[in-house]
N, C-alpha and C. Protein backbone atom coordinates (compact mmCIF):
# COMPACT_ATOMS: atom_id res chain seq x y z
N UNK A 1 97.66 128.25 115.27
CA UNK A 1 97.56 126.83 114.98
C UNK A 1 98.06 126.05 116.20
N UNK A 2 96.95 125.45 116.51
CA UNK A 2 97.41 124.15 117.85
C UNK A 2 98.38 122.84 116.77
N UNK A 3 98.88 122.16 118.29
CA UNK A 3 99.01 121.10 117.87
C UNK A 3 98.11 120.27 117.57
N UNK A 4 96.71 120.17 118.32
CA UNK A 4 95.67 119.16 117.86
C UNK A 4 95.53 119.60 116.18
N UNK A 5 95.42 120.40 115.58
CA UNK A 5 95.01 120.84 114.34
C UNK A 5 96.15 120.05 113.21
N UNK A 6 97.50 120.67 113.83
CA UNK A 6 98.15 119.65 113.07
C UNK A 6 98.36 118.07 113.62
N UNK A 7 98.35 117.81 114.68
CA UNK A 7 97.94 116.62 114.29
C UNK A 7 96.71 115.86 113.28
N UNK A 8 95.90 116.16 113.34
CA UNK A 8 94.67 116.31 112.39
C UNK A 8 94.80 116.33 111.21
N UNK A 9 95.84 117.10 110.93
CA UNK A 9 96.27 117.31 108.88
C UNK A 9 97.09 115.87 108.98
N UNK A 10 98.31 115.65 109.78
CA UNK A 10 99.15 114.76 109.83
C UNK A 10 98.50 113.55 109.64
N UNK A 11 96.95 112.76 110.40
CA UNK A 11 96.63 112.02 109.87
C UNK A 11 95.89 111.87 108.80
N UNK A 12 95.04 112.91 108.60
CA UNK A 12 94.47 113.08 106.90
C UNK A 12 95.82 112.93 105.86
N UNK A 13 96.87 113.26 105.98
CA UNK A 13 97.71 113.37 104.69
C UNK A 13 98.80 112.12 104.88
N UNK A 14 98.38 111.50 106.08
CA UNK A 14 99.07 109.89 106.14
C UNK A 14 98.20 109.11 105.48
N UNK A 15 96.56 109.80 105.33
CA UNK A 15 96.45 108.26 104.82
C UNK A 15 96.09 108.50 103.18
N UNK A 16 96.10 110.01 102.92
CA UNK A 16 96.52 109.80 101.42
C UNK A 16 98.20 110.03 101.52
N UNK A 17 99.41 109.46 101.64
CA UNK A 17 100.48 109.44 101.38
C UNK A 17 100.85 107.29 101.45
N UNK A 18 99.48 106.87 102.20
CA UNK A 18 99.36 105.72 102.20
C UNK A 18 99.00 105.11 101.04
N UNK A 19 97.71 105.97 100.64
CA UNK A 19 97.10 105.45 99.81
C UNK A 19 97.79 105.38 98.31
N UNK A 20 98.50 106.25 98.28
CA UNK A 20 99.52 106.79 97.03
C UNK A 20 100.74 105.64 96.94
N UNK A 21 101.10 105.24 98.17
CA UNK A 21 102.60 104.12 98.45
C UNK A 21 101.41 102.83 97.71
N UNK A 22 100.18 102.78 98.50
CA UNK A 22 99.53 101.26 97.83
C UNK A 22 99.40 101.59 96.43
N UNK A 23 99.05 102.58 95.51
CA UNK A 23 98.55 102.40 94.31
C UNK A 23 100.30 102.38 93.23
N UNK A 24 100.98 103.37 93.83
CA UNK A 24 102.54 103.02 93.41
C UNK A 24 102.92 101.81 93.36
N UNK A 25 103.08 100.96 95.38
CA UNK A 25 103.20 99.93 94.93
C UNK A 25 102.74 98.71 93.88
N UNK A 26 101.37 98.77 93.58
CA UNK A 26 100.16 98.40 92.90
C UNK A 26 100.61 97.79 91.74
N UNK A 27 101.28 99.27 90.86
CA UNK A 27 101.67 99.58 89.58
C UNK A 27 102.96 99.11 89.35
N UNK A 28 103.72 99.04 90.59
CA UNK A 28 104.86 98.25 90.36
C UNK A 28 105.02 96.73 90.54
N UNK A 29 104.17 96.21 90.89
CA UNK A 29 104.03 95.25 90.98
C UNK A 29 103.96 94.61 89.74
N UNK A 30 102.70 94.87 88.75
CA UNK A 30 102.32 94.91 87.74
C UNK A 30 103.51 94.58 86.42
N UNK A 31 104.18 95.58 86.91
CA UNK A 31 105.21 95.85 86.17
C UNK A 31 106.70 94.47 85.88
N UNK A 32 106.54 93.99 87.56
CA UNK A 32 107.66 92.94 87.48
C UNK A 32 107.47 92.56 89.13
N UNK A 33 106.73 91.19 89.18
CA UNK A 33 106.42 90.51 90.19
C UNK A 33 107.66 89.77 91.11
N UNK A 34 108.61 90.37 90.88
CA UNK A 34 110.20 89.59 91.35
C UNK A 34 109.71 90.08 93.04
N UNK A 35 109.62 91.00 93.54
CA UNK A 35 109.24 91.37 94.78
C UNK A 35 107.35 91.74 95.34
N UNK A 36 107.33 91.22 96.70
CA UNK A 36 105.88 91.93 97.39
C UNK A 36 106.46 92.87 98.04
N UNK A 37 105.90 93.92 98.31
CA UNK A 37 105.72 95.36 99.14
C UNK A 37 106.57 95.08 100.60
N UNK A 38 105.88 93.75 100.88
CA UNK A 38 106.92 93.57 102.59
C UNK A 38 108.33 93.00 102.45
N UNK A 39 108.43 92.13 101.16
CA UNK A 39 109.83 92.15 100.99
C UNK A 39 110.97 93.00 100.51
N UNK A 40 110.39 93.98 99.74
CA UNK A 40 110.71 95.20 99.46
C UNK A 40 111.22 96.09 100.97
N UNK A 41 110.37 96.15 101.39
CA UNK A 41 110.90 96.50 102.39
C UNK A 41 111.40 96.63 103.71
N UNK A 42 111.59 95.32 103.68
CA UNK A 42 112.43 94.39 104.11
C UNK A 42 113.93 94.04 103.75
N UNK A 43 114.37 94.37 102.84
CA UNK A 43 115.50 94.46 101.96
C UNK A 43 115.79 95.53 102.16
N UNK A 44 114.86 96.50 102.42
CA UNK A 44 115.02 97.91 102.20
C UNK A 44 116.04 98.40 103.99
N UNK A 45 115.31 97.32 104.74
CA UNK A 45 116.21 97.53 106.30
C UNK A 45 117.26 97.06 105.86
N UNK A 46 117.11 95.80 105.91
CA UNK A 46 118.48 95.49 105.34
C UNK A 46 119.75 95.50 104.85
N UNK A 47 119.23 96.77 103.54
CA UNK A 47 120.27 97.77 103.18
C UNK A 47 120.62 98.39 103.72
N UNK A 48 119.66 98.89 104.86
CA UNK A 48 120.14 100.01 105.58
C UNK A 48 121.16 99.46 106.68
N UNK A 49 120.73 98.97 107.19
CA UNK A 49 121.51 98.46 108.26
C UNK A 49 122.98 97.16 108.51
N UNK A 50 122.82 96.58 107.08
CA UNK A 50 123.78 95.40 106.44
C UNK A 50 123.05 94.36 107.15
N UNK A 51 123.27 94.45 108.24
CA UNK A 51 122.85 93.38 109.17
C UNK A 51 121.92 93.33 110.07
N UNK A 52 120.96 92.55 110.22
CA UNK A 52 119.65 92.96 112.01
C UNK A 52 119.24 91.44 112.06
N UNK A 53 119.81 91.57 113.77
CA UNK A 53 118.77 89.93 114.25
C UNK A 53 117.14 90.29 113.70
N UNK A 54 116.73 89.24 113.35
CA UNK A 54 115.33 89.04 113.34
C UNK A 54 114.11 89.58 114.22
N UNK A 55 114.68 89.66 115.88
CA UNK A 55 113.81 90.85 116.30
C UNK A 55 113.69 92.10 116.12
N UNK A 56 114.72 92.47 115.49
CA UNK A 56 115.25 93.83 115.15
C UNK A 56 114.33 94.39 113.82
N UNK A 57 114.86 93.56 113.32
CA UNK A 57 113.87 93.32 111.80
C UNK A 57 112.44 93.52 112.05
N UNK A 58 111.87 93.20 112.90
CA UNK A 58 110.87 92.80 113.35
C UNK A 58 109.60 94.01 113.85
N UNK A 59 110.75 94.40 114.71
CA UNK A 59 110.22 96.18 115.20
C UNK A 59 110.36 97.05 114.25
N UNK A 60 111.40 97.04 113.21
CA UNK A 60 111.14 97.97 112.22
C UNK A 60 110.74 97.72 111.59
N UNK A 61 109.82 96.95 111.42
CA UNK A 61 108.54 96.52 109.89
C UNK A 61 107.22 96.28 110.43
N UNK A 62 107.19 96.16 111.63
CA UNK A 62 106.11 96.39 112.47
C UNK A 62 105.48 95.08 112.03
N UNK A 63 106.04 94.01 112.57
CA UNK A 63 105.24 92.78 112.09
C UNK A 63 105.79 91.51 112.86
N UNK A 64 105.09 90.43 112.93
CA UNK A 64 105.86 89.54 114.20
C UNK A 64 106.92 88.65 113.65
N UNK A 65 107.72 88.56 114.46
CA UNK A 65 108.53 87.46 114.21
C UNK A 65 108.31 86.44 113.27
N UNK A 66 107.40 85.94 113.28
CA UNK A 66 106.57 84.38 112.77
C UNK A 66 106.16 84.76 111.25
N UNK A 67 105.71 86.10 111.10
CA UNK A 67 105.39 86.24 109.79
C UNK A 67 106.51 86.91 109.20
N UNK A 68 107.55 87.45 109.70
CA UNK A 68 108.80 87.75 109.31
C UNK A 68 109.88 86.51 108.96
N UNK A 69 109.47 85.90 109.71
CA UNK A 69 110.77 84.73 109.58
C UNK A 69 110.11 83.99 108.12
N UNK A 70 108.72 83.77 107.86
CA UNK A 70 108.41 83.00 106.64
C UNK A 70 108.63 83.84 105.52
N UNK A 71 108.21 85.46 105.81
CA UNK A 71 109.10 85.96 104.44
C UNK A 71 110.28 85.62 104.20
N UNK A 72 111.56 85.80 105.13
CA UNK A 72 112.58 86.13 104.94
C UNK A 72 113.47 84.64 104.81
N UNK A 73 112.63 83.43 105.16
CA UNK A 73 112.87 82.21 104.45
C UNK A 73 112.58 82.50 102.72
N UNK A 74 111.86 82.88 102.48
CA UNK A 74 111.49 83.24 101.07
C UNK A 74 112.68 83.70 100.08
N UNK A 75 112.77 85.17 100.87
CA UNK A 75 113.94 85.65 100.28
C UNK A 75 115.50 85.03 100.33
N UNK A 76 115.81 84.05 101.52
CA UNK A 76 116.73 83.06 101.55
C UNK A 76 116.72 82.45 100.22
N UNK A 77 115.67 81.75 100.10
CA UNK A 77 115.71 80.55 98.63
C UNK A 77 115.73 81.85 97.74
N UNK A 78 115.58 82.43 97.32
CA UNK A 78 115.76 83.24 96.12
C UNK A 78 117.28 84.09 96.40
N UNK A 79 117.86 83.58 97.46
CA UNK A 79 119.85 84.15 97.46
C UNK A 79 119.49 85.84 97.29
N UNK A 80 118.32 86.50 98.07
CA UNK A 80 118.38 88.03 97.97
C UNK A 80 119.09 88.05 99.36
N UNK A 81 118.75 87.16 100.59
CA UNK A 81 119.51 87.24 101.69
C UNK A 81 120.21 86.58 102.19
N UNK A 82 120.80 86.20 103.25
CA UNK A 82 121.39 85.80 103.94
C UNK A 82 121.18 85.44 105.40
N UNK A 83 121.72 83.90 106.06
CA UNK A 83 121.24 83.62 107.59
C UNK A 83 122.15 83.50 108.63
N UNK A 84 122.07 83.92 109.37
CA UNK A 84 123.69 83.66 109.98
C UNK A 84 123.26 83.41 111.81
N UNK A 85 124.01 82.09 112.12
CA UNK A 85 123.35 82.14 113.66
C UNK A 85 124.54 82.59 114.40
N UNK A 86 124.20 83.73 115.34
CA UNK A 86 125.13 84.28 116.83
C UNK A 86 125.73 82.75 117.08
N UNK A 87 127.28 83.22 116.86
CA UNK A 87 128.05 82.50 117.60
C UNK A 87 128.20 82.00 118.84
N UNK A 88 127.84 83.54 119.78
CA UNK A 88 127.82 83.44 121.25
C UNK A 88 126.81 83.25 121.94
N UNK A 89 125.79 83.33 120.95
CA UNK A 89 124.04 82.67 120.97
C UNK A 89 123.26 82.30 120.18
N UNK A 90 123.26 80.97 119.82
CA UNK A 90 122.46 80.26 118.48
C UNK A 90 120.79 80.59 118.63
N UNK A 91 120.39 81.56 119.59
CA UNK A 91 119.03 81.47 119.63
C UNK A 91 118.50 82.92 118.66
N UNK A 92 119.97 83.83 118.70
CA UNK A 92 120.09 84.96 117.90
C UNK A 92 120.47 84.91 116.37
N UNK A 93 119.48 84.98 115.70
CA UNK A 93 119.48 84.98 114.15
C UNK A 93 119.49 86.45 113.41
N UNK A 94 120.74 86.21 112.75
CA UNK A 94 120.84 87.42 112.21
C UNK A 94 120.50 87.03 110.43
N UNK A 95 120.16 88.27 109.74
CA UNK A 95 119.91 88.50 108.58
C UNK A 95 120.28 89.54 107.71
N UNK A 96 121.17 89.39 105.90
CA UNK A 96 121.94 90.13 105.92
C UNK A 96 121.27 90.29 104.28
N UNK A 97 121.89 91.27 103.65
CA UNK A 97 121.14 91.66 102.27
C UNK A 97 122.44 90.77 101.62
N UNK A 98 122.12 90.10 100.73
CA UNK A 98 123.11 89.57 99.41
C UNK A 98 123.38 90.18 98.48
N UNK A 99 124.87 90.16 97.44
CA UNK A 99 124.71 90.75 96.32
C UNK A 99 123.40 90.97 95.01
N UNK A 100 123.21 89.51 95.10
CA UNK A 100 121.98 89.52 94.32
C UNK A 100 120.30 90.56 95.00
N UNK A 101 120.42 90.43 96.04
CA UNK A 101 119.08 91.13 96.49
C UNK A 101 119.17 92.78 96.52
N UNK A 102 120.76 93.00 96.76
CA UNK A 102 121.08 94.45 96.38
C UNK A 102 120.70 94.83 94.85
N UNK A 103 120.84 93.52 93.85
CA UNK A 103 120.60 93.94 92.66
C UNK A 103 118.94 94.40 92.81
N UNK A 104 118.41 93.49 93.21
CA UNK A 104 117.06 92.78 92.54
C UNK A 104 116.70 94.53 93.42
N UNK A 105 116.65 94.72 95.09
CA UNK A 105 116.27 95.83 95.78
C UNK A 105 116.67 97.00 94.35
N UNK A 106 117.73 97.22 93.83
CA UNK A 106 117.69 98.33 93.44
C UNK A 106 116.91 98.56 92.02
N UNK A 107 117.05 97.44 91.51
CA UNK A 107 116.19 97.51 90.27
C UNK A 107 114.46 97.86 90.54
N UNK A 108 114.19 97.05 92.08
CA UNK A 108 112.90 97.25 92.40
C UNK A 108 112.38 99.25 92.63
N UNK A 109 113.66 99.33 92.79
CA UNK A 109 114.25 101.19 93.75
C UNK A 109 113.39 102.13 92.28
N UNK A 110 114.30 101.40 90.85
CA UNK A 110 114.33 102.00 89.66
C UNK A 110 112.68 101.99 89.19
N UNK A 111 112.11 100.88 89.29
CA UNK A 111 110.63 100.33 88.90
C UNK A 111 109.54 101.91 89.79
N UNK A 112 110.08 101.82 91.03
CA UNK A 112 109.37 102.43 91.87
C UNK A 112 109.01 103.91 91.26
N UNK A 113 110.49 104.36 90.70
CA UNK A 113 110.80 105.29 90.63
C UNK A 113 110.19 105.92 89.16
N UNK A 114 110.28 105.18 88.34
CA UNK A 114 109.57 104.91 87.19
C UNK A 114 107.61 105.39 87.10
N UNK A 115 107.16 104.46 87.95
CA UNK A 115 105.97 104.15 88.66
C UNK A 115 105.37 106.20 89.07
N UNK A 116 106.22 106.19 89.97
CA UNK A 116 106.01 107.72 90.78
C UNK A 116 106.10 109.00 89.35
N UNK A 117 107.22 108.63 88.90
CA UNK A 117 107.75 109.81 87.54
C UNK A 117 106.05 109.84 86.65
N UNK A 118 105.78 108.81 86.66
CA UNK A 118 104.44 108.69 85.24
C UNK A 118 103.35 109.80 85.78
N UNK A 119 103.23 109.50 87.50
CA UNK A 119 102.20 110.03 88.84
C UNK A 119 102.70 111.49 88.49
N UNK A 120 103.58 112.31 88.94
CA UNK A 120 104.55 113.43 88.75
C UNK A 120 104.33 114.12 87.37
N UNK A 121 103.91 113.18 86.34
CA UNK A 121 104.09 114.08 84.97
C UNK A 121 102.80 114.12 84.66
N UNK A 122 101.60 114.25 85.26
CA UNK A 122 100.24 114.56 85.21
C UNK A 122 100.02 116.22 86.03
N UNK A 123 100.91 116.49 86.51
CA UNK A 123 101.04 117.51 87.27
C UNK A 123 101.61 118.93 86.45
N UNK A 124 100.93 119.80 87.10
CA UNK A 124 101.99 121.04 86.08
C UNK A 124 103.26 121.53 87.22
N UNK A 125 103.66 122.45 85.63
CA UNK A 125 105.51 122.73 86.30
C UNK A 125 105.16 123.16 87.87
N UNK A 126 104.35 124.04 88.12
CA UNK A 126 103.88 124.89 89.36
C UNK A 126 104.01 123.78 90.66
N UNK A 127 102.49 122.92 89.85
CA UNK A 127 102.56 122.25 91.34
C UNK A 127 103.83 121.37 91.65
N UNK A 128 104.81 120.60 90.26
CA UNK A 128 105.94 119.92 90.75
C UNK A 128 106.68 120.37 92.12
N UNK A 129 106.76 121.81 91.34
CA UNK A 129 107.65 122.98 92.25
C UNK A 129 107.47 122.69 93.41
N UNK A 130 106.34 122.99 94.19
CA UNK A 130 105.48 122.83 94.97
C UNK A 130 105.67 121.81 96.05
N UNK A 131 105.36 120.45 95.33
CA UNK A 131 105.86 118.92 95.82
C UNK A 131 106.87 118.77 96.05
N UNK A 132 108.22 119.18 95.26
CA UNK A 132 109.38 118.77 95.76
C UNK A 132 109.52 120.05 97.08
N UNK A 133 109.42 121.28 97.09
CA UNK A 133 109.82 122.07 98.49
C UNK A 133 109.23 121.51 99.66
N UNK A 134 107.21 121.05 99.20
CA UNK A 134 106.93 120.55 100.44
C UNK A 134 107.80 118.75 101.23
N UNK A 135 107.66 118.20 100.24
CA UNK A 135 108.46 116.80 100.60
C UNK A 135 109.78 117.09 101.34
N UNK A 136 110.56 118.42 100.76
CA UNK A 136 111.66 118.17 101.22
C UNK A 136 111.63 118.61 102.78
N UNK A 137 110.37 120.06 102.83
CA UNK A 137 110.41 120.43 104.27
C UNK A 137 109.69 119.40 104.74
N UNK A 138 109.10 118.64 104.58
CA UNK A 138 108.08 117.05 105.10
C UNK A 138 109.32 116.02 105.65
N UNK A 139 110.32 116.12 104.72
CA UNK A 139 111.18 115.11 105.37
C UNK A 139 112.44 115.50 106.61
N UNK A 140 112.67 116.78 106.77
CA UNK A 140 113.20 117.92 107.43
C UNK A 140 112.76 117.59 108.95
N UNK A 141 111.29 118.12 108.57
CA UNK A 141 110.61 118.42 110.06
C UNK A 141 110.14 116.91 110.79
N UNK A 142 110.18 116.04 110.25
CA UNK A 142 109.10 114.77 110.41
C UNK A 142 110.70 113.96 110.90
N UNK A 143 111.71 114.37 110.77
CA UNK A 143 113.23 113.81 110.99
C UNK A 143 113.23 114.34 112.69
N UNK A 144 112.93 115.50 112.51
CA UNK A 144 112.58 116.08 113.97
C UNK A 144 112.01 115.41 114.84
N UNK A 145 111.25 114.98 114.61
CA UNK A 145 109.94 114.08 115.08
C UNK A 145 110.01 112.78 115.54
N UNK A 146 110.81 111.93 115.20
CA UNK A 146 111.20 110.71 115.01
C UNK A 146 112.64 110.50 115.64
């Protein structure tokens, strides 16, 4: 096995692992419209990181500034985040997760999770088996990678 070959699977099974995040997200949506997919995960840096200037934010969501900053005004008025300007440079805007958006993010976490379990129990015991060893070596090797 070359690398061209697996590269080749890698994008066939990105874009059904894509297609699976849109119809998940889809269903969760459905479910409780409190969040969209980019604010989701957007919150989701957030958490991770407590804090990221807005360019920062920016590169890890893969999206520009301009359409980042009007979400994340969004999530301001709804008190999921927080704005804070650099002291030592007002041109540097930082952005921070709130108690409330930790709620709302994790309840969204639970919905998700919910969503995937229903996907999961159409499956037999075998292939579960299956899914969780490959995901876990998927998230292993692809850590490598990155």
């Amino acid at each position: 096995m070359n690398n061209k070959e697996i590269s080749i699977s890698i994008l066939n099974n990105i874009d059904s692992f894509y297609n699976l995040i849109k119809i998940v997200n889809k269903d969760r949506y459905k479910i409780d419209k409190s969040l969209t997919e980019k604010q989701f995960f957007a919150l989701s840096e957030l958490k991770r990181h407590n804090k990221m200037e807005l360019k920062n934010l920016s590169t890890q969501l893969h999206v520009s500034t301009s359409s980042l900053c009007i979400l994340l005004n969004k999530l301001v008025e709804k008190k999921y985040v927080y704005r804070e300007e650099d002291k030592r440079d007002r041109r540097n805007t930082f952005y921070g997760i709130t108690k409330e958006g930790l709620e709302v993010f994790d309840e969204q976490v639970m919905k998700f999770v919910d969503v995937i379990d229903e996907k999961i129990d159409k499956l037999s015991m075998e292939d579960k088996h299956k899914l969780l060893i490959c995901m876990n070596d998927i998230g292993e090797i692809i850590g490598k990678m990155i």
